[in-house]
Protein backbone atom coordinates (compact mmCIF):
# COMPACT_ATOMS: atom_id res chain seq x y z
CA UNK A 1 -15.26 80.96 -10.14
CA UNK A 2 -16.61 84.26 -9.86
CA UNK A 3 -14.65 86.65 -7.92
CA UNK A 4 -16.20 88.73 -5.24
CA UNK A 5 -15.02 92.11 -3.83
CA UNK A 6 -14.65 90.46 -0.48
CA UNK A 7 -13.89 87.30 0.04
CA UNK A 8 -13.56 85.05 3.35
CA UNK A 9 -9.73 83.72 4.58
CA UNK A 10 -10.24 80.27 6.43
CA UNK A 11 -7.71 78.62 8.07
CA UNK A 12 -8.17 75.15 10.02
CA UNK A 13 -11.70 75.61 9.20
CA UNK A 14 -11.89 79.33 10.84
CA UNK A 15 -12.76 82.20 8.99
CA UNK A 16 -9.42 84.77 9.74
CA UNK A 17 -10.37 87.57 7.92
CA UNK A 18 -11.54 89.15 4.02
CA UNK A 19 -9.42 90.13 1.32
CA UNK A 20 -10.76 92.88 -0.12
CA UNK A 21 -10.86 93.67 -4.01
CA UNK A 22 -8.93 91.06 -4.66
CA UNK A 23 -6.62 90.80 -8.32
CA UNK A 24 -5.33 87.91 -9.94
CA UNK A 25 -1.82 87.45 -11.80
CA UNK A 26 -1.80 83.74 -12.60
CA UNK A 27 -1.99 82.32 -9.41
CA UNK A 28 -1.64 84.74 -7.13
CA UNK A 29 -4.62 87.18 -5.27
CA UNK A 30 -3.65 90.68 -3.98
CA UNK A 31 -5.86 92.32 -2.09
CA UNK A 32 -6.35 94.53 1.27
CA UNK A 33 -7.03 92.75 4.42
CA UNK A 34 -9.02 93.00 6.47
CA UNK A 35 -8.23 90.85 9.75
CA UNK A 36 -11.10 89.53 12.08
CA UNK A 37 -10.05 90.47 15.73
CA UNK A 38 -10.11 86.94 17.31
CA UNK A 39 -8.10 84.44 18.73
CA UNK A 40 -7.98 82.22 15.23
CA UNK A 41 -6.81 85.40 13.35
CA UNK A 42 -3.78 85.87 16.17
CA UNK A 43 -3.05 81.88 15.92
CA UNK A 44 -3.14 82.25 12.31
CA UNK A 45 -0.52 85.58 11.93
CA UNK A 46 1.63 83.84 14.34
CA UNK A 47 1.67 80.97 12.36
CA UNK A 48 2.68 82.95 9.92
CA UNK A 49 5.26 84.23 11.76
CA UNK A 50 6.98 80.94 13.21
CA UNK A 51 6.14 78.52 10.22
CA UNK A 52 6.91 80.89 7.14
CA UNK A 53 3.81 79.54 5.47
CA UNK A 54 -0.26 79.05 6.35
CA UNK A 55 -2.26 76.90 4.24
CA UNK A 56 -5.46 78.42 3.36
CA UNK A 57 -8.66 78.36 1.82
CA UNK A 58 -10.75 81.34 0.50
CA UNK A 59 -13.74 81.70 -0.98
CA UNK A 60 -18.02 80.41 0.61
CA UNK A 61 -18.59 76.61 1.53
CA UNK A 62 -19.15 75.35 -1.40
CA UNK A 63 -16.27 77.27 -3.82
CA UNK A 64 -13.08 77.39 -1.47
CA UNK A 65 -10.42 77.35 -3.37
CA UNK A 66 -6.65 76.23 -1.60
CA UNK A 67 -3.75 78.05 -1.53
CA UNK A 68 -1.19 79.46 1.18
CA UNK A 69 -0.41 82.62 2.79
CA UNK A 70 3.68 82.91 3.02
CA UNK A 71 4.22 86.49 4.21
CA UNK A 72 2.27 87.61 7.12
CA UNK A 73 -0.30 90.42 5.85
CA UNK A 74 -0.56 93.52 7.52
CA UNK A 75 -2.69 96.07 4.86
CA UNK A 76 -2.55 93.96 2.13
CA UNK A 77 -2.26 89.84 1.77
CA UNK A 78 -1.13 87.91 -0.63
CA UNK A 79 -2.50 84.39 -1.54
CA UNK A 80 -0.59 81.44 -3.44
CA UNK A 81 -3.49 79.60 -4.90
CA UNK A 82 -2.00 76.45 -5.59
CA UNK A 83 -3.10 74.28 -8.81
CA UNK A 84 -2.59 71.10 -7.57
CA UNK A 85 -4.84 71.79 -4.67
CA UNK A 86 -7.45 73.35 -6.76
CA UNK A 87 -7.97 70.30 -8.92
CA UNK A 88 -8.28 68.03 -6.03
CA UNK A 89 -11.01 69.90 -5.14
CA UNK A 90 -12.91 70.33 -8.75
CA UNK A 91 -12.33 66.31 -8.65
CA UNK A 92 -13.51 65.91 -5.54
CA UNK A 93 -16.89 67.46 -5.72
């Protein structure tokens, strides 16, 4: 997977928001965020909030990869891409 400078956050099939220049260590993407100002973005950070943990996809329609959000970003978000989920995917397709 190529990995753009901005990519989308969906959650329950919304786009939330972008990370923004996202980095990789193993697993995890860093990046800036960059919130969309909408109801499913407000769901989604209370989620957040209440649950401890989102489940998330990033990335176009056709490359999303699956992962959660655990701490509730504010300038910068943090994504767990989780393995498992990504190979269910690659299979899948």
């Amino acid at each position: 997977m190529t990995i753009q400078k901005k990519m989308p956050v969906w959650w329950y099939g919304k786009c939330v928001g972008f990370i923004i220049n996202p980095t990789i260590d193993n697993f995890d993407f860093y990046g800036q965020w960059q919130p969309l100002q909408d109801s499913a973005c407000k769901k989604f950070l209370e989620w957040i909030e209440t649950d401890g943990e989102a489940e998330i996809k990033i990335g176009d329609d056709h490359s999303k990869l699956k992962g959660t959000v655990e701490i509730k970003p504010d300038e910068e978000i943090e994504l767990k891409i989780r393995p498992n989920l990504m190979m269910k995917h690659v299979v899948s397709r």
